[in-house]
Protein backbone atom coordinates (compact mmCIF):
# COMPACT_ATOMS: atom_id res chain seq x y z
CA UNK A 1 116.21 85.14 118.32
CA UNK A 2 117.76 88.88 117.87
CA UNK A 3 116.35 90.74 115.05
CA UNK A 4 118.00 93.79 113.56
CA UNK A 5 114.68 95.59 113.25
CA UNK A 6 110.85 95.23 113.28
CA UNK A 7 107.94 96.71 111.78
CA UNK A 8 105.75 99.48 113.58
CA UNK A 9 103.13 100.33 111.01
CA UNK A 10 99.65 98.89 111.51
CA UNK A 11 99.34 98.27 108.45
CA UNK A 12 101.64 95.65 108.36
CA UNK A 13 100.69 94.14 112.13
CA UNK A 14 97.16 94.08 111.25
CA UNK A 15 97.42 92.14 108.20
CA UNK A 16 99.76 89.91 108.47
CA UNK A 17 100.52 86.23 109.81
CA UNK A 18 103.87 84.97 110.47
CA UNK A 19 105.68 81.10 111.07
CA UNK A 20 108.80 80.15 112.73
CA UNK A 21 110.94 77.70 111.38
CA UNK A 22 113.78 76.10 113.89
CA UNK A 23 116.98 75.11 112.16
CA UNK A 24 120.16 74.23 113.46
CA UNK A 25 121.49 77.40 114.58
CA UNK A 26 118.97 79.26 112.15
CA UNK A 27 115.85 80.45 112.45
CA UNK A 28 113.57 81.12 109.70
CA UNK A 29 110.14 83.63 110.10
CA UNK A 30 108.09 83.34 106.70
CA UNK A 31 105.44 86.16 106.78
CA UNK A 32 102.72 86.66 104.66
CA UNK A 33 100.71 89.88 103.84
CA UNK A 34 97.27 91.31 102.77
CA UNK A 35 95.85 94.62 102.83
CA UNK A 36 92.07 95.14 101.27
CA UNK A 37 93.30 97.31 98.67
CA UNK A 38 94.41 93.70 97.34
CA UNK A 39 98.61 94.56 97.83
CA UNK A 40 100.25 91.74 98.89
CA UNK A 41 103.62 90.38 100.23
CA UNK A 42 106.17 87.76 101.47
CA UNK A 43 108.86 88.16 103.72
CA UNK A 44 111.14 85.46 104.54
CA UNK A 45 114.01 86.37 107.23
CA UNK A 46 116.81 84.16 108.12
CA UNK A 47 118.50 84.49 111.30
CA UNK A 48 122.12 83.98 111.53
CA UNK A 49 125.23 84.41 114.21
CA UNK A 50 125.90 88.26 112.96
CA UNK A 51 123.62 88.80 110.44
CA UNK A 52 120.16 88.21 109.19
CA UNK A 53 118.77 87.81 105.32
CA UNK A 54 115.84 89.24 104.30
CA UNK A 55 113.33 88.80 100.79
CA UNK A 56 110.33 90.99 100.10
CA UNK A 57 108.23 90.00 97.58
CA UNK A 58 104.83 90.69 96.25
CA UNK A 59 102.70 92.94 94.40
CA UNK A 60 102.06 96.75 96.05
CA UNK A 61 98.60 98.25 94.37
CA UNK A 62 99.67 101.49 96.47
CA UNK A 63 102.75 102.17 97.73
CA UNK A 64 103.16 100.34 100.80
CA UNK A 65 104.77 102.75 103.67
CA UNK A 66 106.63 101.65 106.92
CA UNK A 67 107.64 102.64 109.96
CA UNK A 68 110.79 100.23 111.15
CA UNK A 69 112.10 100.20 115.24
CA UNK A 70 115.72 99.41 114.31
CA UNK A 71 117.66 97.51 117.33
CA UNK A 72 121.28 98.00 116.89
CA UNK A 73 123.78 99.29 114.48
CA UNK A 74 123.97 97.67 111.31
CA UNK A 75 125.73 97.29 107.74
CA UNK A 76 123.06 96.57 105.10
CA UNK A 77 123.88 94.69 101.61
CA UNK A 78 120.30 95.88 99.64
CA UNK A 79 119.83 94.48 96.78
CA UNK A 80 116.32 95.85 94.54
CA UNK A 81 115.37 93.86 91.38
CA UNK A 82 111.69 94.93 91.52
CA UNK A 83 109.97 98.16 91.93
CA UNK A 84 112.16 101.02 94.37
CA UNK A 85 112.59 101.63 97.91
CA UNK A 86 112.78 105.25 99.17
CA UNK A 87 113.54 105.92 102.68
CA UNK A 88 113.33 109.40 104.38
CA UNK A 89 116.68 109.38 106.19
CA UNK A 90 118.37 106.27 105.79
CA UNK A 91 121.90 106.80 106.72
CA UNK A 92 121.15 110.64 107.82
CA UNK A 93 120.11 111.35 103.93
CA UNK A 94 117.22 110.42 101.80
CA UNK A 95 118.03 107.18 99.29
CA UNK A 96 116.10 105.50 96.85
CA UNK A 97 117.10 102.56 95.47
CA UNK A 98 115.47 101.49 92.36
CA UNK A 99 114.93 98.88 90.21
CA UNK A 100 117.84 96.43 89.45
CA UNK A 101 119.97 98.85 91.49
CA UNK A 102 122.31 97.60 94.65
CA UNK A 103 124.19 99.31 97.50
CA UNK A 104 126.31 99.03 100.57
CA UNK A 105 124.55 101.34 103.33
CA UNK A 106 125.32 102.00 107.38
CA UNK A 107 122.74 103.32 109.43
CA UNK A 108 122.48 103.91 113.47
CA UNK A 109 119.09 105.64 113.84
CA UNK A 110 116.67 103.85 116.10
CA UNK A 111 113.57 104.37 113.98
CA UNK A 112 113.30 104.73 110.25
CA UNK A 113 110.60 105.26 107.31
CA UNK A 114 110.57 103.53 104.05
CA UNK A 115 108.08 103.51 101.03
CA UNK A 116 108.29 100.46 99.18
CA UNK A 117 106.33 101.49 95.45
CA UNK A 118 105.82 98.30 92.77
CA UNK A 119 106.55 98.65 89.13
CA UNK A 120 104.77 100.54 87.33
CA UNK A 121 103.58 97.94 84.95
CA UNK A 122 102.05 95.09 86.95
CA UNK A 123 103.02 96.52 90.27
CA UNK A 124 105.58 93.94 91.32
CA UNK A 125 108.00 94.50 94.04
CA UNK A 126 111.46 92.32 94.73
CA UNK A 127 113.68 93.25 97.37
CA UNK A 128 116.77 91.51 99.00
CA UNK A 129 119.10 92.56 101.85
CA UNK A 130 121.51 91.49 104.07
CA UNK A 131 122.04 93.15 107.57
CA UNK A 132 125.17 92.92 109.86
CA UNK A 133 126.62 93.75 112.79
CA UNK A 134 129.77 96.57 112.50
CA UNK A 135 131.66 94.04 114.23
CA UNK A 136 130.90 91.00 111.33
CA UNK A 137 131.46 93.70 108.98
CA UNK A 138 134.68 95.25 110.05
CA UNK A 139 136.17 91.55 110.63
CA UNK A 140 135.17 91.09 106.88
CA UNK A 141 136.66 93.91 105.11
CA UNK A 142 139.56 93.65 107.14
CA UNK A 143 140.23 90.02 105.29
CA UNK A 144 140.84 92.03 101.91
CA UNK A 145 143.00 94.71 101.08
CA UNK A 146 141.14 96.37 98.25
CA UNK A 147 137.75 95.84 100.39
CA UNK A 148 139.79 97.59 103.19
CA UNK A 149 140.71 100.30 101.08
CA UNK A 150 136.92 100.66 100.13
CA UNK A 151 135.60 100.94 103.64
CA UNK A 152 139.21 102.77 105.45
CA UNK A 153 137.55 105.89 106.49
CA UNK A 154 134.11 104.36 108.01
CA UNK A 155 135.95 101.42 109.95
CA UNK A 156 136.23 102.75 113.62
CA UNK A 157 133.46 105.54 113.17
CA UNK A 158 129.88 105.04 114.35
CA UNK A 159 128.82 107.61 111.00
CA UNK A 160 126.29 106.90 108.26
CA UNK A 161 127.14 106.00 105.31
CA UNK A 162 125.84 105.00 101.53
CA UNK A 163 128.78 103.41 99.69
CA UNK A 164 127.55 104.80 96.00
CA UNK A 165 124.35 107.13 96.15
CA UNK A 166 121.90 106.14 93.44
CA UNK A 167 123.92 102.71 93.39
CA UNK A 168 124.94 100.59 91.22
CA UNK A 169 123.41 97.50 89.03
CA UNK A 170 122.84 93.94 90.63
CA UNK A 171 125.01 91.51 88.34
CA UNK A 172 123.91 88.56 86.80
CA UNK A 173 125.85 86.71 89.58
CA UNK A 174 123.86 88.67 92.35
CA UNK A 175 120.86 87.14 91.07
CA UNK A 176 121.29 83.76 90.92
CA UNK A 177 123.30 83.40 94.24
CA UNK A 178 120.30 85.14 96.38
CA UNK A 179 117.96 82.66 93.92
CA UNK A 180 120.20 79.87 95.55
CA UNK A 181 119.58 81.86 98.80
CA UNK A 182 115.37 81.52 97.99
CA UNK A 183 115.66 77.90 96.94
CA UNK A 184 118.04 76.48 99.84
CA UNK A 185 117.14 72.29 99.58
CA UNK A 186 118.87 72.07 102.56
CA UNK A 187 117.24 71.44 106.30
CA UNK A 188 119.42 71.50 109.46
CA UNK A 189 123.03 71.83 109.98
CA UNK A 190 123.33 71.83 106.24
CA UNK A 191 120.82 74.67 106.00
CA UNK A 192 123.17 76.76 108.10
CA UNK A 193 126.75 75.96 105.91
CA UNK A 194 124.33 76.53 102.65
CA UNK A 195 123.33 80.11 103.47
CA UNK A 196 126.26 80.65 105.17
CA UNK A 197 128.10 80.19 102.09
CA UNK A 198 126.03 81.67 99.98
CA UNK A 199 125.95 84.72 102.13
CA UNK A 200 130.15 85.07 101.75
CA UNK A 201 129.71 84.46 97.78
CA UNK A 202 127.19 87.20 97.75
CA UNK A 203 129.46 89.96 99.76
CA UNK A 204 132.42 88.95 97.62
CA UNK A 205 130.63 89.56 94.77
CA UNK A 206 129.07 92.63 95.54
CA UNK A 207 132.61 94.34 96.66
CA UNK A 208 134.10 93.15 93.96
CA UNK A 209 131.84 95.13 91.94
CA UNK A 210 132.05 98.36 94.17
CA UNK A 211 135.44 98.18 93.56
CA UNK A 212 135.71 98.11 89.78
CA UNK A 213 133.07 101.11 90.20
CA UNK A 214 135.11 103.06 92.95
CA UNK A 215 138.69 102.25 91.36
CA UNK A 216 137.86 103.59 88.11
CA UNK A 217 139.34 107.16 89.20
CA UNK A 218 142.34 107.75 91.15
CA UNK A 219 141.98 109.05 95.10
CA UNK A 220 142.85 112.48 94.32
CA UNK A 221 139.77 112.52 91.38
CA UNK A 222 137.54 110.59 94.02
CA UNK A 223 138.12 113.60 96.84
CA UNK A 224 137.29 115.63 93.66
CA UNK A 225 133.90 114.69 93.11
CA UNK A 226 133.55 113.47 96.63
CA UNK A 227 133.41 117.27 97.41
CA UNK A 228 131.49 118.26 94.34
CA UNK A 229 128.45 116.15 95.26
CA UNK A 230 128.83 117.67 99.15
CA UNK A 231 129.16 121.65 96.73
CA UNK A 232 125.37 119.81 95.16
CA UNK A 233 124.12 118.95 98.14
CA UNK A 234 123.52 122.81 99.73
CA UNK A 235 123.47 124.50 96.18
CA UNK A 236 120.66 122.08 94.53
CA UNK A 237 117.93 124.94 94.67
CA UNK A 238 120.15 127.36 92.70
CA UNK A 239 123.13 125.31 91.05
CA UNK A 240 125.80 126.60 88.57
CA UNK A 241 126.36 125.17 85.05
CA UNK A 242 127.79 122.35 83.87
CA UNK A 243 130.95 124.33 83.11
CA UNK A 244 130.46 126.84 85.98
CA UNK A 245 131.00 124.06 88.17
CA UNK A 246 134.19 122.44 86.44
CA UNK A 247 135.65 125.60 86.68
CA UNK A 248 135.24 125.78 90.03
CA UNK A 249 136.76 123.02 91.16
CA UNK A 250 139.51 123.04 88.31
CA UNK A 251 138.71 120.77 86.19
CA UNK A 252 136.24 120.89 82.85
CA UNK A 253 132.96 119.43 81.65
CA UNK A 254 133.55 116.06 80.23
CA UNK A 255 135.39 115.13 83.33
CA UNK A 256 133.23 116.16 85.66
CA UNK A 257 130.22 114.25 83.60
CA UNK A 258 132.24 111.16 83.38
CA UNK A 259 134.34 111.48 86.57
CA UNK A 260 130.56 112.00 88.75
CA UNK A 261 128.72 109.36 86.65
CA UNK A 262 131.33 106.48 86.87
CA UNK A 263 131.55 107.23 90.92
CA UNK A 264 127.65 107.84 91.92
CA UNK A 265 125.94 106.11 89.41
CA UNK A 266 124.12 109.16 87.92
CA UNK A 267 124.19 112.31 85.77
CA UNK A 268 125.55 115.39 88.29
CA UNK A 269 121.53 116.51 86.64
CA UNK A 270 119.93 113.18 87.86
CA UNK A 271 121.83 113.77 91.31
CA UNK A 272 119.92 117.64 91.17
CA UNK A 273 116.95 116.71 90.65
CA UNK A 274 117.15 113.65 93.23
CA UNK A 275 118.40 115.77 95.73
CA UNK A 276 115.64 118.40 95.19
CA UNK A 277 112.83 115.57 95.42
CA UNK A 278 114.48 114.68 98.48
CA UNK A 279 114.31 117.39 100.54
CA UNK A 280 111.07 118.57 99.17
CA UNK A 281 110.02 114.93 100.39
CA UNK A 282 110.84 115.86 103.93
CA UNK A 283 109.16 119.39 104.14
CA UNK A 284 106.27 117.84 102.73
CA UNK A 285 106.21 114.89 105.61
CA UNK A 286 107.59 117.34 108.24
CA UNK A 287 106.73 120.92 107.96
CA UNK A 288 103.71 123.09 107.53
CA UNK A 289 105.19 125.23 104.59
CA UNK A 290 102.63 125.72 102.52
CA UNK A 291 103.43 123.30 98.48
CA UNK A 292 104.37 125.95 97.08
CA UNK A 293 106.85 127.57 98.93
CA UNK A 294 107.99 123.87 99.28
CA UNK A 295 108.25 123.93 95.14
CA UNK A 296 110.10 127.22 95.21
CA UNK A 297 112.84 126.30 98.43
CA UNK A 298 114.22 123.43 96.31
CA UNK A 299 114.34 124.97 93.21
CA UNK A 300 111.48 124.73 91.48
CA UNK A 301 110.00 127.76 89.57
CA UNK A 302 106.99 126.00 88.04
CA UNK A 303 104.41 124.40 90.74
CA UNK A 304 102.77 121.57 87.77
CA UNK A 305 106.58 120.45 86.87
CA UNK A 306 106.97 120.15 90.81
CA UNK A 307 104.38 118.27 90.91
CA UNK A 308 104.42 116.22 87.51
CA UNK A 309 107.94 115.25 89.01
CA UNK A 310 107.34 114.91 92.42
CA UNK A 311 104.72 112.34 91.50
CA UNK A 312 106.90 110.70 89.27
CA UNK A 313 109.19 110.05 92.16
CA UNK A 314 107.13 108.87 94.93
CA UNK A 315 103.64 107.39 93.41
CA UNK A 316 101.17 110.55 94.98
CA UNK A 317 100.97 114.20 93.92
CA UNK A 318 102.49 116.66 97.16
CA UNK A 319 99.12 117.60 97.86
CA UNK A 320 98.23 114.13 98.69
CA UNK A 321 101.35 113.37 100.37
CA UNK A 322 100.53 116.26 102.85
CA UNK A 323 96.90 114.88 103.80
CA UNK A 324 98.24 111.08 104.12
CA UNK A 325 99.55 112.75 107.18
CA UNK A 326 96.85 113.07 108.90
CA UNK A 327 95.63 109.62 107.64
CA UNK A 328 97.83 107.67 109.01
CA UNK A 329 96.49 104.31 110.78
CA UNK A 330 97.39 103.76 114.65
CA UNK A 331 100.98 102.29 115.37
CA UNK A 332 100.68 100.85 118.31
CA UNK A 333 100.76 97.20 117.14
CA UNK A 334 103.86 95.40 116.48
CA UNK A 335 104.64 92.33 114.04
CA UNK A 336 107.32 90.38 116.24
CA UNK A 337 109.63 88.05 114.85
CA UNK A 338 110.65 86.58 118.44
């Protein structure tokens, strides 16, 4: 059985206990997790020629953070309806998908971190995804036009990507084909042509949507505000206005706040302060620079709103974000689906 990626965080391998199902050409790994802080989780995997489904369910007192040895390449389908998962550098840029959010994401790294945090009322966490080879992928979107359209300047690159940052909302539909997915009556060969099919009504769905999202503006107004968010991405500390910005890239306000909300899902303000979280996030977890210079670097003049916000965001206060670092539990075990 080839995995796309396993867990190295001791957390996880300590705690955990894990069965193999044999199908006809599938196999199935149900895993079960407790930690003594009293979070808790399922994950049930599905193995497939090309790609392999994934559900993550459970309750998370604590944020629950991982450390994943990713095998190959891969095209993920993510789909969160419970709770948010934040990773550090997925796709070469921090993402967060929250709750009831989906996105299409490619990713190459060999190693990644992600911090899956419950709702904040009752703690419960929900994820789904989908992972694929390029190769699946590409022969995929190549099937479709519009889906080739969508995907035209990634296909034949070995680059990052996230589709729509922030993402957009899982669909009715989304939900009950991956409930299908959870409640598969089949066993054997018919287990395989179930999720199988499932799996193809899930992608169509899902691009479908992307594309009523993307298609909304015209190519020209895409490049637009393709190159506004990359202006946001090295000006977040210091930004210009609202209509400081329109007018520098020629157009005016209620474009811009339409035009960059129908394309990436949030406010060009939401994307700001995202952004600033973000990077903060990573001098935090990989620097020595003392919180408050941190605060100040990504545009923060006030050190409580920094960290009012920061906690907000990711579950723990800076400060205790920069001790957990020197907390963190051996990695040397290994929770191995094969």
């Amino acid at each position: 059985m080839e995995t796309f990626f396993e867990f190295r965080t001791a957390e996880l391998t300590d705690n955990c206990q894990t069965e193999l199902q044999q199908h006809a050409n599938v196999v199935q790994a149900d895993t079960l997790w407790r930690n003594p802080a009293g979070s808790t989780a399922k994950f049930t995997d599905y193995f497939l020629d090309g790609f392999q489904l994934t559900s993550m369910s459970g309750k998370l007192v604590q944020p629950l953070k991982a450390e994943l040895e990713v095998a190959k390449p891969w095209v993920g389908m993510l789909f969160q309806f419970d709770g948010d998962t934040h990773s550090r550098s997925c796709a070469s840029r921090p993402m967060t998908l929250g709750s009831s959010r989906q996105n299409v994401v490619g990713d190459e790294t060999t190693r990644n971190h992600y911090t899956f945090q419950g709702e904040q009322s009752g703690r419960d966490f929900h994820m789904f995804s989908v992972h694929l080879t390029p190769e699946f992928f590409r022969n995929l979107v190549t099937s479709n036009a519009e889906w080739l359209r969508m995907h035209e300047r990634r296909l034949g690159r070995a680059e990052p990507f996230v589709l729509i940052p922030d993402g957009v909302a899982v669909t009715p539909m989304m939900r009950a084909i991956i409930q299908q997915i959870a409640e598969c009556p089949y066993s054997g060969a018919l287990k395989k042509m179930f999720l199988e099919a499932r799996f193809l009504d899930l992608f169509v769905e899902q691009h479908e949507q992307m594309a009523r999202n993307l298609y909304r503006l015209s190519t020209t107004e895409r490049d637009l505000f393709y190159a506004i968010r990359d202006f946001l991405d090295s000006h977040y500390a210091n930004p210009p206005s609202l209509l400081e910005l329109a007018r520098q890239f020629g157009t005016n306000d209620f474009k811009l706040k339409k035009g960059f909300k129908d394309l990436f899902g949030t406010t060009v303000f939401g994307y700001v302060a995202e952004r600033r979280l973000a990077v903060a996030h990573q001098l935090i977890t990989h620097t020595e620079q003392p919180l408050q210079e941190v605060a100040e670097s990504v545009g923060f003049t006030n050190p409580a709103h920094f960290a009012t916000a920061f906690k907000r965001k990711f579950g723990v206060a800076p400060s205790q974000m920069r001790r957990s670092r020197y907390t963190v539990p051996d990695t040397g075990a290994w929770m191995q689906l094969a």
